[in-house]
N, C-alpha and C. Protein backbone atom coordinates (compact mmCIF):
# COMPACT_ATOMS: atom_id res chain seq x y z
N UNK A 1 -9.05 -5.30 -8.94
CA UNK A 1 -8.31 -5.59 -7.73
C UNK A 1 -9.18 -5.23 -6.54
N UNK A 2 -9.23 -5.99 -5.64
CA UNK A 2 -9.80 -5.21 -4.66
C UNK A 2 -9.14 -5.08 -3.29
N UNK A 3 -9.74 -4.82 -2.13
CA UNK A 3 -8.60 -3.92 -0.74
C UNK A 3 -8.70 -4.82 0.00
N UNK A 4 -8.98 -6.22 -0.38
CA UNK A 4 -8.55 -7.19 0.88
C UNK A 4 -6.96 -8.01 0.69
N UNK A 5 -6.52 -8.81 1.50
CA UNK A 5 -5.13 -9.31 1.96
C UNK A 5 -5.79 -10.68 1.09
N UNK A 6 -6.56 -11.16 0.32
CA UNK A 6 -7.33 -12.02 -0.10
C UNK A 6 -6.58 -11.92 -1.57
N UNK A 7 -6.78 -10.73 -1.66
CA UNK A 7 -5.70 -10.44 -2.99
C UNK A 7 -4.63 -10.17 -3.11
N UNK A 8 -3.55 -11.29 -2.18
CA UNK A 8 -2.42 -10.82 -2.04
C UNK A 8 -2.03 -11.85 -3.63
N UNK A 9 -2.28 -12.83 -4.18
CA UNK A 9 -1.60 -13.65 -4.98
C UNK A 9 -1.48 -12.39 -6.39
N UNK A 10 -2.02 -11.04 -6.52
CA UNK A 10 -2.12 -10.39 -7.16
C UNK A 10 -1.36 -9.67 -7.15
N UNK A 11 -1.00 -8.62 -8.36
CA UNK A 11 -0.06 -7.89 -8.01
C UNK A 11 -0.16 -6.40 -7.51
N UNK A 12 0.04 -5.50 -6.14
CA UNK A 12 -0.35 -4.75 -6.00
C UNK A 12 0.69 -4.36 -4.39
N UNK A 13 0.35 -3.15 -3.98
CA UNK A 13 0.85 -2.69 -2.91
C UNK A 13 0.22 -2.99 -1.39
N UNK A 14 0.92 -3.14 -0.27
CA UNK A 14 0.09 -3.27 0.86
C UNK A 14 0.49 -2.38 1.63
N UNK A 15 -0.72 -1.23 1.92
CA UNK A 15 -0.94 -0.46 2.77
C UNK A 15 -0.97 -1.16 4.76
N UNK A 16 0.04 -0.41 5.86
CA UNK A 16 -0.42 -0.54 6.76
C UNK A 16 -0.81 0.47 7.64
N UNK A 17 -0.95 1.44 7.27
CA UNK A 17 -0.77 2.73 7.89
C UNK A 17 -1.92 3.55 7.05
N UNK A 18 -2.63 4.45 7.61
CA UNK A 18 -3.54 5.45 6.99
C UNK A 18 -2.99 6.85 6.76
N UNK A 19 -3.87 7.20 6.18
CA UNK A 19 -3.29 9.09 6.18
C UNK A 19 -2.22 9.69 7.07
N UNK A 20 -3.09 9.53 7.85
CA UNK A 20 -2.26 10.37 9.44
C UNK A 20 -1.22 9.56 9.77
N UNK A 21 -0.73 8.50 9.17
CA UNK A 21 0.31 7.26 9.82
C UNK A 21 -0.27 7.03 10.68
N UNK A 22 -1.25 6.42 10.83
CA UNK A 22 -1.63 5.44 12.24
C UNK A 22 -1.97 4.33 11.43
N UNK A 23 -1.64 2.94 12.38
CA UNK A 23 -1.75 1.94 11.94
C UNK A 23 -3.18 1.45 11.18
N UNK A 24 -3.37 0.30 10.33
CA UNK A 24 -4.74 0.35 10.08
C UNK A 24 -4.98 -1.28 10.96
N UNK A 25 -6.59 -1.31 11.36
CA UNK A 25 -6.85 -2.42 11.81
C UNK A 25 -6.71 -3.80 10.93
N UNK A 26 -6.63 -3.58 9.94
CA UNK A 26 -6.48 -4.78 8.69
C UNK A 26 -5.62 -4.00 7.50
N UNK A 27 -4.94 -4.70 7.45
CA UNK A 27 -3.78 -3.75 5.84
C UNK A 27 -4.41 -3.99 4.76
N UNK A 28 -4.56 -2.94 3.72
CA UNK A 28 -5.27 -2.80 2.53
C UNK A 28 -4.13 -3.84 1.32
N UNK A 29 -4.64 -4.03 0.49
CA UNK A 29 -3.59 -4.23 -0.78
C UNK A 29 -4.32 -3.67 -1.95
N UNK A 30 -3.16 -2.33 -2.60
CA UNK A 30 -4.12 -1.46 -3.66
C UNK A 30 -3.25 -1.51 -5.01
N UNK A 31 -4.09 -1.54 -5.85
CA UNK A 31 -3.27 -1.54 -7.18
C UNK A 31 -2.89 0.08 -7.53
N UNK A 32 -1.58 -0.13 -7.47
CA UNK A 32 -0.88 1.08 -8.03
C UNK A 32 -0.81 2.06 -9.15
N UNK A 33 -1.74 0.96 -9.70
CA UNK A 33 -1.83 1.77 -11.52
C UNK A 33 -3.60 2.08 -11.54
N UNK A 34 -3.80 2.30 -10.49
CA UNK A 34 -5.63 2.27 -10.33
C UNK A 34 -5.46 3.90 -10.33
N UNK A 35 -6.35 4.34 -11.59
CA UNK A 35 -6.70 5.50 -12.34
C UNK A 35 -8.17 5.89 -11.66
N UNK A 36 -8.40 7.35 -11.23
CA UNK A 36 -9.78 7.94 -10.69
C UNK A 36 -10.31 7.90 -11.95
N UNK A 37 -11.36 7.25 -12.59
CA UNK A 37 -12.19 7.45 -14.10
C UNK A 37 -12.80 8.72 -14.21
N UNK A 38 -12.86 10.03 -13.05
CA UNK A 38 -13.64 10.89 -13.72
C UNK A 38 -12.26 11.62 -13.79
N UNK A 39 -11.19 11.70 -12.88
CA UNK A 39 -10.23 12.68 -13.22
C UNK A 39 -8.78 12.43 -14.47
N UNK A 40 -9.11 10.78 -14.15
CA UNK A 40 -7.74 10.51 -15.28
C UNK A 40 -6.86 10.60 -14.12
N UNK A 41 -6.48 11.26 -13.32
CA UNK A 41 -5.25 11.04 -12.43
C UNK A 41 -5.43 9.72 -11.85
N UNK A 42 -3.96 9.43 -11.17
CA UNK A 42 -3.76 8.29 -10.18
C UNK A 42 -4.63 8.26 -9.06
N UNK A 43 -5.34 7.34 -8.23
CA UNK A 43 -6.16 6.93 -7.35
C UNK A 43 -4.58 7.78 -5.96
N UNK A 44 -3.84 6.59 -5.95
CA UNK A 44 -2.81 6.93 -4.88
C UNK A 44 -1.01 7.24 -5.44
N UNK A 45 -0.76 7.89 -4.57
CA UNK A 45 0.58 8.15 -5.17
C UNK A 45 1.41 8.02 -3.52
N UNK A 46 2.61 8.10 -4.04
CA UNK A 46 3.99 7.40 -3.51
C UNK A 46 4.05 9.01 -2.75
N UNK A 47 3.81 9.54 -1.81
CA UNK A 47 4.19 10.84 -1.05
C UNK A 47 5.48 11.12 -0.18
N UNK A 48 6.08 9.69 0.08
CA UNK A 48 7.30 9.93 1.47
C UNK A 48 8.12 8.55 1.31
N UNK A 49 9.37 8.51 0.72
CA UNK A 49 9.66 7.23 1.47
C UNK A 49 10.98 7.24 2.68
N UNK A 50 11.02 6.42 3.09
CA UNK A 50 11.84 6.27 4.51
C UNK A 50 13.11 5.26 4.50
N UNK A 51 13.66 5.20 5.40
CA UNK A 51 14.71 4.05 5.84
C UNK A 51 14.11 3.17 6.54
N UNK A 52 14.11 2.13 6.01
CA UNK A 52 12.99 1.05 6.97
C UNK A 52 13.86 0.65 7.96
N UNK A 53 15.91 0.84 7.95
CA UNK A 53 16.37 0.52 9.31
C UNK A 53 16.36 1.37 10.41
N UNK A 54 16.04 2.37 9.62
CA UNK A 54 16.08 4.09 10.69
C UNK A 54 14.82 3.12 11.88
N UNK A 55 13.43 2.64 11.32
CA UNK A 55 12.12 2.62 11.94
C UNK A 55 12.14 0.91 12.15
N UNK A 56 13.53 0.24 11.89
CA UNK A 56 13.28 -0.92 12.43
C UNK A 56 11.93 -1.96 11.76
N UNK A 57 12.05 -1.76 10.48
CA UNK A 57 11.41 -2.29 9.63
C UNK A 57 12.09 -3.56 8.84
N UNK A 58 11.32 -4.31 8.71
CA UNK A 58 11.77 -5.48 8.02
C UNK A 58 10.76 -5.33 6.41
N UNK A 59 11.70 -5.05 5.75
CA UNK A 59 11.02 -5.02 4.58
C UNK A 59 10.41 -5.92 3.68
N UNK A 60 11.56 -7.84 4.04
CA UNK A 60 10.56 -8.50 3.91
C UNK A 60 9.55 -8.87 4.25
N UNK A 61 8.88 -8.35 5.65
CA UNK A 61 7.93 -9.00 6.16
C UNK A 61 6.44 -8.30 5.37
N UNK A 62 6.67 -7.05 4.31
CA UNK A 62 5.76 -6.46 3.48
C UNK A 62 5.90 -6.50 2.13
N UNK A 63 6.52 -7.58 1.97
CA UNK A 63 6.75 -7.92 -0.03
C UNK A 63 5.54 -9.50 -0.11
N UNK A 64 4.83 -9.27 -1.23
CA UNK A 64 4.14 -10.09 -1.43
C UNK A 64 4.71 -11.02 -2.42
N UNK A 65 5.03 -12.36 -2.04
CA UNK A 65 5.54 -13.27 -2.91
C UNK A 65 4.42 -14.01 -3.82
């Protein structure tokens, strides 16, 4: 998989926001089941989720069809 919007026909997550929650200049799309090979753990994990009406989010506008 790789971190461009190129691979959206794939199946995977799209990042818009970085660490700190600030927006990113281009949104990533990362595969969720992507394993670190030297640690065996998960690459990224799920840390916070939210009310997308609390923040006025449209949730379809971040589902990849």
């Amino acid at each position: 998989m790789t971190d461009s919007l190129d691979a959206a026909s794939e199946a995977g997550d799209r990042l818009d926001w970085d660490e700190e929650f600030l927006p990113l200049s281009e949104p990533k799309v990362i595969d969720p089941a992507a394993v670190n090979p030297t640690t065996g753990q998960p690459k990224h994990q799920i840390i916070k989720t939210t009310d997308p009406h609390k923040y006025g989010i449209r949730v379809s506008d971040y589902l990849l069809s």
